[in-house]
Protein backbone atom coordinates (compact mmCIF):
# COMPACT_ATOMS: atom_id res chain seq x y z
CA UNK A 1 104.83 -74.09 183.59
CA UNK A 2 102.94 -70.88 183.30
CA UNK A 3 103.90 -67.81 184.95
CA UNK A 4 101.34 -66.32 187.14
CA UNK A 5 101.65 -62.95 186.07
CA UNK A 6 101.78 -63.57 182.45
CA UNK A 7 99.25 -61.60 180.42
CA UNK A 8 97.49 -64.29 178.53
CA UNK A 9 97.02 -66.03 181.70
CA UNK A 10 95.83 -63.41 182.95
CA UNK A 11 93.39 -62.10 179.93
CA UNK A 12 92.02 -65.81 179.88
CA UNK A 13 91.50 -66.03 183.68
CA UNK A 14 89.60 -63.00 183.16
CA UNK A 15 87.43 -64.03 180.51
CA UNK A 16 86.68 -67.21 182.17
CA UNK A 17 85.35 -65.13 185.30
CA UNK A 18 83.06 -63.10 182.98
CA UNK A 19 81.86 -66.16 180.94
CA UNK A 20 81.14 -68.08 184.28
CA UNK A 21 79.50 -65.08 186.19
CA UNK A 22 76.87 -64.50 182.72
CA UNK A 23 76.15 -68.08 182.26
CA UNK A 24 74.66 -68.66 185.98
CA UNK A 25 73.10 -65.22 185.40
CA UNK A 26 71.48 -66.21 181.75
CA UNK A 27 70.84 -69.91 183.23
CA UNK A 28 69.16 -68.14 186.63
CA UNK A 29 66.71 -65.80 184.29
CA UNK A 30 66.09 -68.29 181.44
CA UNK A 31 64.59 -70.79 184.11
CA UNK A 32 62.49 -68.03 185.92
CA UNK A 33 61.19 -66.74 182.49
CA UNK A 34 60.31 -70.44 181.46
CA UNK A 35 58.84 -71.17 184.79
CA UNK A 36 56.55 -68.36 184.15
CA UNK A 37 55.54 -69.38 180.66
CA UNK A 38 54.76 -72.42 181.92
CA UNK A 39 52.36 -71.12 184.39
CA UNK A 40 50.62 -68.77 181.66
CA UNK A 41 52.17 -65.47 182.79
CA UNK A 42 53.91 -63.01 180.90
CA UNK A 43 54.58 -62.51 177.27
CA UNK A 44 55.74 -64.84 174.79
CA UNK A 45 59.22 -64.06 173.76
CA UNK A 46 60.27 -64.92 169.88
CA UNK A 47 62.74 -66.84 171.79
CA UNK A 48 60.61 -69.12 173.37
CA UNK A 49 61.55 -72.24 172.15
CA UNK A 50 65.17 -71.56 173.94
CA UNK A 51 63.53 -70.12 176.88
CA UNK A 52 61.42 -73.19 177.58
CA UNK A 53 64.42 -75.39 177.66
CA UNK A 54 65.62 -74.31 181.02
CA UNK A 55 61.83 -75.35 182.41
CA UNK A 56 62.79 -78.81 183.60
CA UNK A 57 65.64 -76.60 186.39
CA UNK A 58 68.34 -79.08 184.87
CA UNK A 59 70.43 -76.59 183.24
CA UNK A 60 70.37 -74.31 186.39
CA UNK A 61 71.39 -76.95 188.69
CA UNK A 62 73.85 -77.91 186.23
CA UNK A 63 75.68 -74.82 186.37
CA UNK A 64 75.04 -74.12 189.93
CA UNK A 65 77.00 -77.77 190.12
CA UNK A 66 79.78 -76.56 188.19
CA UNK A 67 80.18 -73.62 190.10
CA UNK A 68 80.75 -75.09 193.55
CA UNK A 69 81.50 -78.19 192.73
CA UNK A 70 84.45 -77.25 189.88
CA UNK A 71 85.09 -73.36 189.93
CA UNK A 72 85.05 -72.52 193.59
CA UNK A 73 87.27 -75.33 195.17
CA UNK A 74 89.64 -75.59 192.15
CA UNK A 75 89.87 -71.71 191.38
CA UNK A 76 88.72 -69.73 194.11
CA UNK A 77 85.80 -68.10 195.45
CA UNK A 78 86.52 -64.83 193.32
CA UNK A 79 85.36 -66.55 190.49
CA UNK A 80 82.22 -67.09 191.51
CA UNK A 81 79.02 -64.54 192.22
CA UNK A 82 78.08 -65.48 195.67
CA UNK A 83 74.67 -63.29 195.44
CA UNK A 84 73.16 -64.56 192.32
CA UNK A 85 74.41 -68.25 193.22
CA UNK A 86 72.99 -67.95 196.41
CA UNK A 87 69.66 -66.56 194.48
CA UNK A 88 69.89 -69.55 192.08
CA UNK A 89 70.29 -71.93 194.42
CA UNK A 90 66.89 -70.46 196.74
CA UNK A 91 65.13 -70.90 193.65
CA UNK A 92 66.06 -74.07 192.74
CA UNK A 93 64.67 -75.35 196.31
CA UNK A 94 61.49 -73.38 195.61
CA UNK A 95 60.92 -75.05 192.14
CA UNK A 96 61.75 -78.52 193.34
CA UNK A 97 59.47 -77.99 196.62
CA UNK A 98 56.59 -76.85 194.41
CA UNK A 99 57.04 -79.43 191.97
CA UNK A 100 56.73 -82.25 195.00
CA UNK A 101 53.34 -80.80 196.04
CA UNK A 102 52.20 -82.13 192.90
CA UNK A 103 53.10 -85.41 193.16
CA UNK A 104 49.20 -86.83 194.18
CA UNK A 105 48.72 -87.18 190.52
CA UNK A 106 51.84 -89.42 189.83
CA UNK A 107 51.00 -91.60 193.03
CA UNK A 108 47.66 -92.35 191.66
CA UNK A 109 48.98 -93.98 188.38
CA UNK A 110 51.89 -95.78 190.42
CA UNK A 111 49.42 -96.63 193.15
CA UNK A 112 47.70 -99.95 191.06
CA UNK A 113 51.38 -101.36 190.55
CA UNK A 114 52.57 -101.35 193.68
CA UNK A 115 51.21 -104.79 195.13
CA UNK A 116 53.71 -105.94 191.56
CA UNK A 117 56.52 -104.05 193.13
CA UNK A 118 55.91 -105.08 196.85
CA UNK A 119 55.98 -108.93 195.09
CA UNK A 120 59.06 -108.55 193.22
CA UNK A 121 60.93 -107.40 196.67
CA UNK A 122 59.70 -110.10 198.23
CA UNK A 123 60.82 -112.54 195.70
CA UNK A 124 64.28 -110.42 195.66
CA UNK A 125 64.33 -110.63 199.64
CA UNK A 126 63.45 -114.67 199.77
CA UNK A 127 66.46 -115.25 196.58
CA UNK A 128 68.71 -112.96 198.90
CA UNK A 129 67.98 -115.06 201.72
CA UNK A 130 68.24 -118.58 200.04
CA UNK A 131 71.56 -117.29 198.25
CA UNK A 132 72.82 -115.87 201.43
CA UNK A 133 72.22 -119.42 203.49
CA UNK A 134 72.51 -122.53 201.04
CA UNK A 135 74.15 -121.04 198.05
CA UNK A 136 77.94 -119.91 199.81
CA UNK A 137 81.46 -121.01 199.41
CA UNK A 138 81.48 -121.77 203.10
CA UNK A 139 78.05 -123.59 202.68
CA UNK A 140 79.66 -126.26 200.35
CA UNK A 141 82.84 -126.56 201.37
CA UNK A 142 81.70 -128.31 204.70
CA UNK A 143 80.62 -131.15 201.67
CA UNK A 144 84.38 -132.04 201.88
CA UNK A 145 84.61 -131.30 205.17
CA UNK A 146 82.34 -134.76 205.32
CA UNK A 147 83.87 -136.54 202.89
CA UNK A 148 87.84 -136.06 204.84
CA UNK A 149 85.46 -137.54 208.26
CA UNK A 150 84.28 -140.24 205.81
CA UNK A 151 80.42 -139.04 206.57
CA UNK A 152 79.52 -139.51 202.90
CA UNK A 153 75.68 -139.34 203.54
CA UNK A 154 76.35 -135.97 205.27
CA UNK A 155 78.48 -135.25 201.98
CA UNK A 156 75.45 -136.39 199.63
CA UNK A 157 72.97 -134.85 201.87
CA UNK A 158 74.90 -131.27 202.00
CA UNK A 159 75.69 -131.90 197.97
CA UNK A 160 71.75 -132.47 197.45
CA UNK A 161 70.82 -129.09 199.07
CA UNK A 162 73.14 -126.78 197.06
CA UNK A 163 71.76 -128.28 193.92
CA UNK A 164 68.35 -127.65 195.11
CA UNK A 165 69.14 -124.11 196.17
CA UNK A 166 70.80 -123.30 193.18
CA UNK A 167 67.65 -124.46 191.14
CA UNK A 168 65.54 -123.05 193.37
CA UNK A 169 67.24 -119.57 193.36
CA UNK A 170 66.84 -119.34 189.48
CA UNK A 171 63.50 -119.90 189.72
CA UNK A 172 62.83 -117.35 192.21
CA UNK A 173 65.24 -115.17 189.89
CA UNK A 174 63.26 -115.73 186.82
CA UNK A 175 59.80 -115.53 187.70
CA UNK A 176 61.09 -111.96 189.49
CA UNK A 177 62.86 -110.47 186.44
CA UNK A 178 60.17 -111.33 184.41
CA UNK A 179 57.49 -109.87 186.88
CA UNK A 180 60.45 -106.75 186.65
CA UNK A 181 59.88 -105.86 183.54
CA UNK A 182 56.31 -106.36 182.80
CA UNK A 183 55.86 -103.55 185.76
CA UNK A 184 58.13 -101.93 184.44
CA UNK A 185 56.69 -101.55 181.30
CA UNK A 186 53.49 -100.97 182.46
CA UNK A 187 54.53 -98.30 184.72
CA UNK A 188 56.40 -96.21 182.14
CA UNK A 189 52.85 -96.70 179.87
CA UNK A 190 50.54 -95.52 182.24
CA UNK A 191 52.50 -92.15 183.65
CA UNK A 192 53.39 -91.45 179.40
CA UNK A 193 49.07 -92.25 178.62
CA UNK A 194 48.70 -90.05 182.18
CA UNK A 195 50.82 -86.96 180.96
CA UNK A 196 49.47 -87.49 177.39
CA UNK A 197 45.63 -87.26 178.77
CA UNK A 198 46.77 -83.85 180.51
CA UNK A 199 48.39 -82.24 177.80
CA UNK A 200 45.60 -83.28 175.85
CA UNK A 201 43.07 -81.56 177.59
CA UNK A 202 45.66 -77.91 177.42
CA UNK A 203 44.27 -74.94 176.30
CA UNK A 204 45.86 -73.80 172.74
CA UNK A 205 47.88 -71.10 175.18
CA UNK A 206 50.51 -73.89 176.49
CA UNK A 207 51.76 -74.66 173.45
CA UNK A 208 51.98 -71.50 172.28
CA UNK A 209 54.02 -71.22 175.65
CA UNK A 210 55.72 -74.24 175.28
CA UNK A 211 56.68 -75.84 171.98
CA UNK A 212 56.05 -79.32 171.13
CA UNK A 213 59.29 -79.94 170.79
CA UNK A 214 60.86 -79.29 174.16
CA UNK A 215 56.89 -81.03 176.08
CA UNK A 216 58.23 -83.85 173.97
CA UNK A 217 61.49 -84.44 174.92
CA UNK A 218 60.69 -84.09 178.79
CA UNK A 219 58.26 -86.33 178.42
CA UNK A 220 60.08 -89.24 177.03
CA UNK A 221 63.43 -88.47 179.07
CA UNK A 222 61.62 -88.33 182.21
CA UNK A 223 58.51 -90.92 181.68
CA UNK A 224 61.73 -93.44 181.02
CA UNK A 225 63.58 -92.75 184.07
CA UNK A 226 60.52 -93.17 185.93
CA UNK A 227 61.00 -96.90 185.86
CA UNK A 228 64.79 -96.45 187.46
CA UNK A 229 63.35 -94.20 189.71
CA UNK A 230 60.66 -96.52 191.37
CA UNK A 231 61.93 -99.95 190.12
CA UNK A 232 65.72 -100.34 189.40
CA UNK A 233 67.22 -98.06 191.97
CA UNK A 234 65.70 -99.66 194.72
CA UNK A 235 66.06 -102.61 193.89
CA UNK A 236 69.76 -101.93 193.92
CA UNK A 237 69.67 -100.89 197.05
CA UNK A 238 67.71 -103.20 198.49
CA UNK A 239 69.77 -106.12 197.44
CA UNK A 240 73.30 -104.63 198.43
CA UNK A 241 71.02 -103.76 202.22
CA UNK A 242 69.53 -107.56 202.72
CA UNK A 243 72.71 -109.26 201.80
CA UNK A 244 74.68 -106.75 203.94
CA UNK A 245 72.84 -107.31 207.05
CA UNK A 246 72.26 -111.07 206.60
CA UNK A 247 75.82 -111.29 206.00
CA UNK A 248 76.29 -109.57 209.38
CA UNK A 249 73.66 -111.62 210.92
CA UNK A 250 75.06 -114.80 210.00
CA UNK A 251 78.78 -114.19 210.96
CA UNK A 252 77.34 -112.85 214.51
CA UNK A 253 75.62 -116.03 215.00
CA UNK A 254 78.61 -118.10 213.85
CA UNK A 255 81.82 -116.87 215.94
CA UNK A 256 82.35 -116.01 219.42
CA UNK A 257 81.43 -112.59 219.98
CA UNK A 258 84.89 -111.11 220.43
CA UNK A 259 85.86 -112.29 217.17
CA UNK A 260 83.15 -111.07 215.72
CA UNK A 261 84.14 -107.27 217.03
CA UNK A 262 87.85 -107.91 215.81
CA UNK A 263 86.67 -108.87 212.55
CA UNK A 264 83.98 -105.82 212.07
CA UNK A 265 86.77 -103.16 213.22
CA UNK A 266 88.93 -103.35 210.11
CA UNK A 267 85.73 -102.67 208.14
CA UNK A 268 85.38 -99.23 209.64
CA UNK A 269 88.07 -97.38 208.39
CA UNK A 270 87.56 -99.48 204.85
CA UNK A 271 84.10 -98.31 204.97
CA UNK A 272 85.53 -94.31 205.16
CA UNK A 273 88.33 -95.04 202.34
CA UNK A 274 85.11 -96.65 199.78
CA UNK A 275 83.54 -92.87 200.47
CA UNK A 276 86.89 -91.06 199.50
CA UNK A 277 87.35 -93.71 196.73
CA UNK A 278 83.98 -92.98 194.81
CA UNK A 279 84.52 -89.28 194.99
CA UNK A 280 88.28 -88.98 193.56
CA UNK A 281 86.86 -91.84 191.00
CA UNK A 282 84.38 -89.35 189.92
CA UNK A 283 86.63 -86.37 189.70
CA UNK A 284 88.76 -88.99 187.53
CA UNK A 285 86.14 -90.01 185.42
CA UNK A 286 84.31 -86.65 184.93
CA UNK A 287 88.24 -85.14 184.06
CA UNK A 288 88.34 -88.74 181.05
CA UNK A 289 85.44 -87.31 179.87
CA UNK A 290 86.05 -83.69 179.42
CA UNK A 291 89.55 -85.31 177.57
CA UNK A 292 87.46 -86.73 175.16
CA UNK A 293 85.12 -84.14 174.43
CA UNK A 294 87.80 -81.41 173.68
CA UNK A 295 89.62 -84.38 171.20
CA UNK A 296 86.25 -84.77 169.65
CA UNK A 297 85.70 -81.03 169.26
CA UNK A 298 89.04 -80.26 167.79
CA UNK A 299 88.77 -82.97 165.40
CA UNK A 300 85.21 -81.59 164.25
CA UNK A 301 86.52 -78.81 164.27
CA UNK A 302 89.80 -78.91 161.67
CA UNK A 303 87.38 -81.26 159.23
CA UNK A 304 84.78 -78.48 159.55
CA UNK A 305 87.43 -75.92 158.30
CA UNK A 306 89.34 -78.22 155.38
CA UNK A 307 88.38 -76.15 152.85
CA UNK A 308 90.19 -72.25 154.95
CA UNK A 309 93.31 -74.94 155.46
CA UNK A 310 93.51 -75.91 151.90
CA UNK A 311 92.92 -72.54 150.66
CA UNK A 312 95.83 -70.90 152.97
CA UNK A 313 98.47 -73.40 152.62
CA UNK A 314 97.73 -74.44 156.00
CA UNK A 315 98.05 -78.21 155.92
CA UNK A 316 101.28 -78.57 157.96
CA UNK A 317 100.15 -75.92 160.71
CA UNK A 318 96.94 -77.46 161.46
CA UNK A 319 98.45 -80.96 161.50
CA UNK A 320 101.52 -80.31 163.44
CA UNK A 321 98.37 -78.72 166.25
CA UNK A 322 96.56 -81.71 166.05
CA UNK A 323 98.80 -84.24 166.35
CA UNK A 324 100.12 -81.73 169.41
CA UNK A 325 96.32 -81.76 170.80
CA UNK A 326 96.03 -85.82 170.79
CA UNK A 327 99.35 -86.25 171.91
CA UNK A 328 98.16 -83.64 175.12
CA UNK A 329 94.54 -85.53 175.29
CA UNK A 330 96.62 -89.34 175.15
CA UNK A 331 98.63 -87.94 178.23
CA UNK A 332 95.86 -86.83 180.45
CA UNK A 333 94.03 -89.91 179.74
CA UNK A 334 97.11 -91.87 180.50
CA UNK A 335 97.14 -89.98 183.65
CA UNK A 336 93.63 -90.41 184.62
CA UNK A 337 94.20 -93.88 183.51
CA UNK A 338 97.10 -94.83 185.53
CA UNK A 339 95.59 -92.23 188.89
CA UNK A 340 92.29 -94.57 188.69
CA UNK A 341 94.41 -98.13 188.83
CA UNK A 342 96.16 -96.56 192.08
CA UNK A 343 92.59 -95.86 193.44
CA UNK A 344 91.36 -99.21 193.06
CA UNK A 345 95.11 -100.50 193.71
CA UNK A 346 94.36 -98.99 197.56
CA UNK A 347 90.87 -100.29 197.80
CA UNK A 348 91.79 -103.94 196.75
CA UNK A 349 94.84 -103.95 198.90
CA UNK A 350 93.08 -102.81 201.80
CA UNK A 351 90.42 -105.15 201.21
CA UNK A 352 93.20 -107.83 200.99
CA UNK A 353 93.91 -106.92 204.61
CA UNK A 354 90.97 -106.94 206.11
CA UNK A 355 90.13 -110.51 204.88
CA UNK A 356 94.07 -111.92 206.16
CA UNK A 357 93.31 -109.88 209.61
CA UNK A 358 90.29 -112.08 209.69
CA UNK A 359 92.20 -115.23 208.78
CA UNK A 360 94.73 -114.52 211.04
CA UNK A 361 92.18 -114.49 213.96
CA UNK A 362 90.42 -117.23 213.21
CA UNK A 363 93.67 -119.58 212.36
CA UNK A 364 94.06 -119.85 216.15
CA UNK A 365 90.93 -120.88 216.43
CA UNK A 366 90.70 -123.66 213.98
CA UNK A 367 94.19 -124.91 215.75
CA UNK A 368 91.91 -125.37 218.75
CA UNK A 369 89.28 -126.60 217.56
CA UNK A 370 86.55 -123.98 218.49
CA UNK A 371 86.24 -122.73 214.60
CA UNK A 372 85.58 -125.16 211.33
CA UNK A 373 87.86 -124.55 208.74
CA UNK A 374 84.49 -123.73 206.47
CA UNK A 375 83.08 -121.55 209.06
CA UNK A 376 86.09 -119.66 208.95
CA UNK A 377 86.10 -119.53 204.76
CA UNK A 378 82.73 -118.49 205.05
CA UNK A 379 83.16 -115.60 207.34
CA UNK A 380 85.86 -114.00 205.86
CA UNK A 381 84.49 -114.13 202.36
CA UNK A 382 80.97 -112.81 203.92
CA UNK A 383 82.80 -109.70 205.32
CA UNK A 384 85.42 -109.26 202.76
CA UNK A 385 83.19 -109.45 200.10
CA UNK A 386 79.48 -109.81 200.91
CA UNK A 387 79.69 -106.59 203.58
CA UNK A 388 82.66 -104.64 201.50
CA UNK A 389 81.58 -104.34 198.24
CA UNK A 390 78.06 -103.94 199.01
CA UNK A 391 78.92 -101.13 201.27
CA UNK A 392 80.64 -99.72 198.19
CA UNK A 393 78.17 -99.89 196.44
CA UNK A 394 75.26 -98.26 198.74
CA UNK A 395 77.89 -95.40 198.93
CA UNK A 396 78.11 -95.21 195.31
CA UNK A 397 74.14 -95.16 194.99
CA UNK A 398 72.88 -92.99 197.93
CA UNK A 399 74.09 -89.71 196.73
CA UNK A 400 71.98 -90.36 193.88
CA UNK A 401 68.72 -90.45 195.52
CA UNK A 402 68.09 -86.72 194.61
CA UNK A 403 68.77 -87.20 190.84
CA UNK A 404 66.45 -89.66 190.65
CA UNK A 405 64.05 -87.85 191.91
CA UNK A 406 64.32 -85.29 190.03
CA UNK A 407 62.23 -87.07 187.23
CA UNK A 408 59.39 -87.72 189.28
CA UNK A 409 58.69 -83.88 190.43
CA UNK A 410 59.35 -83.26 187.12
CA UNK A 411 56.43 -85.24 185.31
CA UNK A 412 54.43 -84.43 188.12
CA UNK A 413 54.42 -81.25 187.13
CA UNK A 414 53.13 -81.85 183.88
CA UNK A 415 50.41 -83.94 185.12
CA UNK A 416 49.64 -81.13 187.74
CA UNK A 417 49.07 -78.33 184.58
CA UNK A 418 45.42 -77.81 184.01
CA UNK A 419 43.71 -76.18 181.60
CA UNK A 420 42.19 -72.45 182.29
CA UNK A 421 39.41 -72.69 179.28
CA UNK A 422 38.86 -76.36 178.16
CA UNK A 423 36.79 -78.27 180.92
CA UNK A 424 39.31 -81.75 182.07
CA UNK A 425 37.98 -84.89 184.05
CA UNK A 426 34.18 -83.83 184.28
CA UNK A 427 35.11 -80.83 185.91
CA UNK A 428 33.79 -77.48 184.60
CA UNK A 429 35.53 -75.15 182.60
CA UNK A 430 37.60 -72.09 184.89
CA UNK A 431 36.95 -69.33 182.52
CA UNK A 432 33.72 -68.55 181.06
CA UNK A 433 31.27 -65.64 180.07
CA UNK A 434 28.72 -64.75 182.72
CA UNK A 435 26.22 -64.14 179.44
CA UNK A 436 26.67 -64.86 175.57
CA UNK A 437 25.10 -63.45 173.00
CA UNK A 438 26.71 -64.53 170.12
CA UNK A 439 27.81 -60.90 168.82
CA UNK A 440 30.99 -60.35 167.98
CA UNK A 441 33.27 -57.72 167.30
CA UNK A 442 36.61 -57.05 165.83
CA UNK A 443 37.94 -53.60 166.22
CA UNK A 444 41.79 -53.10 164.15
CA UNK A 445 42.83 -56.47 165.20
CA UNK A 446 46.63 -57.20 164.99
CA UNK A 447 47.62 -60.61 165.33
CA UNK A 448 50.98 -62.59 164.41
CA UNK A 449 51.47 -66.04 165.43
CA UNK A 450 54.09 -66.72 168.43
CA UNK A 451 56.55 -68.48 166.03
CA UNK A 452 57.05 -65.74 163.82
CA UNK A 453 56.16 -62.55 165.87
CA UNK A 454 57.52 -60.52 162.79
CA UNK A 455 55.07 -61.28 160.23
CA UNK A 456 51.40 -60.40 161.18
CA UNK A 457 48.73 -62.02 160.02
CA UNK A 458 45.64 -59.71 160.56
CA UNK A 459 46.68 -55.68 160.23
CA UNK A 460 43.75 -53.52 161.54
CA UNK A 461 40.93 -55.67 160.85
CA UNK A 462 37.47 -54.76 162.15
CA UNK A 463 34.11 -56.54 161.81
CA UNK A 464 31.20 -57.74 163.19
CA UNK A 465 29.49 -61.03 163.60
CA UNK A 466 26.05 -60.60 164.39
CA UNK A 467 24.13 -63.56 166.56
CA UNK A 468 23.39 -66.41 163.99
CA UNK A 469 25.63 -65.44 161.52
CA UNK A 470 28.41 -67.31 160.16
CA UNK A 471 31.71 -65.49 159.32
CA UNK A 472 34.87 -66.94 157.11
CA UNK A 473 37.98 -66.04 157.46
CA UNK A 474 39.91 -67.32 154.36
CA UNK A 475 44.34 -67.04 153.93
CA UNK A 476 46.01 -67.10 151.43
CA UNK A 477 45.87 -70.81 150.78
CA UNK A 478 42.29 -71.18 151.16
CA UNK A 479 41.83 -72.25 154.87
C-alpha cells in the first residue's frame, strides 16, 4: 500500500480537493448564467453555446451527486465545500419547483391520451388478475391432484381452464402492447409538435440565447423519455403492485391465518436485505463502469500518441504500462465481478429459506390433512417468488421516481417560454410601440452577431429612413 504521508499522495489528494471544489463552483454559475439566458436577461457571452448546456440542471445535480454521494462518505467531508453545495443544492430545488409550475401546458397535450392509458391498465390489471388465478403452478398441479383420486372429469375440466386462460391472457397481452405503443407514439408526437409550435413562435432573441444545437438535443432526449415517464415506468410498477397484493390476497384466503403470519415474517427481514442489495449492486456496477471507462481512455489515449512513441523509442515503455493498466482494470472487474455473485449469492440463499421455512410449516399440515399438497406449492411459490422479487423490484424502481421526472419539468419548461415580441396562440404581442411613424434612425450603430462577437458587422453607421421609404442594406455577398 500507500503511505499516508507520502508526498505524491499527498500533492494528488490536494489537487483532487481543488478540482472538486471548482467544478461544483463552475457547474453552480454555468447553470445560473444559462438559467438567465434562458429567461432573456443578461448579456450574451461568446461562450454561450457552453453556457447553455448546464440549462437542463443535469450537470449540477450531477456533480452535486458525486459530491455526497462519492466524495463525502468515501473521502471525507474536507473535501467538499459545504457553503456552495449547500447553495447548489437550494437552487436546484428552486429550478425544479419553478419548472413544475409550468407543467399546465404538458398536461394539456397528455390530457387526450389518457382514457388510452387508463385502458391499457385496465387490460394490464384484468391479465394480472387472470395470470394470478388460472395461470399458476399451484393452479394446475391440482389437475394431477384429480387424476391420483381418479376424478378425470375434474382433471379435464381443470386442464380445459388453463388452456383457456393461457389463450385468453395473450389476448389480453396483445391487444394491450399494441394499444402500448400506439400511445406511446402518439404521446412522444404530440409533446415534440407541442414544443416545436412554441419554439416556433420565439422571438429571434432565444436563439441568439440559446443555440439550436443544445434546444435540439433537449428536445429529443427529453420528448423520448416522456413516454417512460408516463407509460413504461408505471406500468412497471403497477404490475410488480397488483401481482404483489393479489399474491398476498390469495395466500390469506387460502391458509389458516396463523400460517399465514409465519409465512409473511421471514419476508420482512428479506424485504430490508433487497434494499441493502440494490444499493451495494449499484456502488458495484457504477465502480464496473468507471473500470471500463479509464481502459477505454488509456487505450485512446496511447493510439492517439503513436506517432511521440515511435518517434522517442518508446514502444516498450508504453506497452509494458498498458499491459500493466489492463492487467489493473481485469482485476477490479474480477473483483466487482466476483463481490456482485456474493450479493446475489445472499439474496438467492435467503430467498431459498424463506420458501423451505414455508414448506416446513405447511408439511405438517398436509400430514393432517388440513393443507393440499397444491395449495401448499402454490403458496410458497406465490411468496417466494410472486411477493419477493416483485418487492425487489419496486425497491429497485421507486428511487427513480425523481429522475423520471425530471424530463417532464424539463419540456415543460420549454413549452412554458413565450415570446416577448411575436404575438403566439391569438394572443397579442407583449412589446409594442405606443405610436409608429415609420421614421427611422441609425446613429454609429455597432453590431456583431452573438456567434462571433469579435468581428462586427456594422462600425459607426448612421442613417435615416424616412416614412415610405425603402432602405437596403447589402453584405458582402449580396444579401
Amino acid at each position: 500500500g500507500i503511505a499516508e504521508d507520502d508526498e505524491r499522495l499527498v500533492r494528488t489528494r490536494d489537487l483532487f480537493k481543488r478540482v472538486s471544489k471548482l467544478e461544483l463552483r463552475k457547474a453552480l454559475h454555468m447553470t445560473k448564467q444559462a438559467t438567465s439566458l434562458a429567461k432573456s436577461k443578461g448579456a450574451i457571452p461568446e461562450n454561450v453555446e457552453e453556457v447553455m448546456e448546464y440549462w437542463s440542471g443535469e450537470k449540477l445535480c450531477s456533480v452535486i451527486d458525486f459530491q455526497r454521494g462519492t466524495v463525502i462518505p468515501k473521502l471525507g467531508q474536507r473535501y467538499a465545500d459545504e457553503l456552495i453545495l449547500q447553495e447548489a443544492e437550494r437552487f436546484t430545488r428552486q429550478m425544479h419547483k419553478a419548472q413544475r409550475k409550468n407543467m399546465r401546458k404538458l398536461f394539456r397535450l397528455i390530457l387526450p391520451h389518457i382514457p388510452t392509458l387508463l385502458f391499457c391498465n385496465a387490460l394490464q390489471a384484468l391479465g394480472i388478475l387472470l395470470g394470478s388465478v388460472v395461470l399458476t403452478n399451484g393452479y394446475m398441479m391440482a389437475a394431477v391432484e384429480f387424476a391420483a383420486k381418479g376424478d378425470f372429469s375434474a382433471m379435464h375440466e381443470r386442464l380445459l381452464q388453463v388452456a383457456a386462460g393461457q389463450f385468453l391472457h395473450q389476448v389480453i397481452e396483445m391487444v394491450r402492447q399494441s394499444y402500448t405503443e400506439r400511445v406511446s407514439t402518439e404521446l412522444c408526437g404530440s409533446v415534440t409538435q407541442g414544443v416545436m409550435k412554441s419554439l416556433l413562435h420565439q422571438d429571434y432573441e432565444f436563439f441568439d440565447r440559446t443555440p439550436a444545437g443544445i434546444v435540439q438535443a433537449r428536445l429529443t432526449k427529453d420528448a423520448e423519455k416522456v413516454g417512460e415517464s408516463i407509460i413504461e415506468y408505471p406500468s412497471i410498477i403497477l404490475e410488480s403492485f397488483l401481482t404483489m397484493v393479489v399474491a398476498l390476497w390469495i395466500v390469506f384466503n387460502q391458509t389458516p391465518s396463523v400460517m399465514f403470519a409465519t409465512a409473511i415474517v421471514p419476508l420482512v427481514p428479506l424485504g430490508i436485505l433487497q434494499w441493502y442489495v440494490y444499493k451495494l449492486t449499484s456502488r458495484l456496477d457504477a465502480r464496473e463502469t468507471v473500470v471500463d471507462e479509464f481502459a477505454t481512455a488509456s487505450t485512446i489515449e496511447i493510439l492517439g500518441e503513436i506517432k511521440t512513441v515511435r518517434q522517442f523509442a518508446m514502444e516498450s515503455k508504453e506497452a509494458s504500462r498498458f499491459a500493466f493498466i489492463s492487467s489493473r482494470c481485469q482485476l477490479l472487474k474480477e473483483r466487482t465481478s466476483t463481490a456482485r455473485r456474493l450479493v446475489d449469492l445472499v439474496f438467492n440463499f435467503s430467498l431459498e429459506i424463506s420458501l423451505l421455512v414455508t414448506v416446513w410449516i405447511g408439511a405438517y399440515r398436509v400430514h393432517d390433512g388440513r393443507l393440499a399438497i397444491s395449495e401448499l406449492y402454490d403458496m410458497t411459490f406465490r411468496l417466494a417468488y410472486d411477493v419477493s422479487l416483485n418487492c425487489r423490484s419496486l425497491v429497485q424502481k421507486l428511487p427513480q421516481v425523481t429522475k423520471l421526472i425530471e424530463p417532464l419539468v424539463r419540456i415543460s419548461d420549454l413549452l412554458d417560454s413565450s415570446p416577448k415580441i411575436e404575438a403566439a396562440d391569438g394572443k397579442e404581442s407583449g412589446i409594442a410601440p405606443a405610436r409608429f411613424r415609420g421614421l427611422i434612425e441609425f446613429d454609429n450603430v455597432h453590431f456583431a452577431y452573438p456567434s462571433d462577437q469579435r468581428k462586427h458587422v456594422l462600425r459607426g453607421l448612421s442613417f435615416n429612413v424616412q416614412p415610405g421609404q425603402k432602405v437596403a442594406l447589402i453584405g458582402a455577398t449580396g444579401c
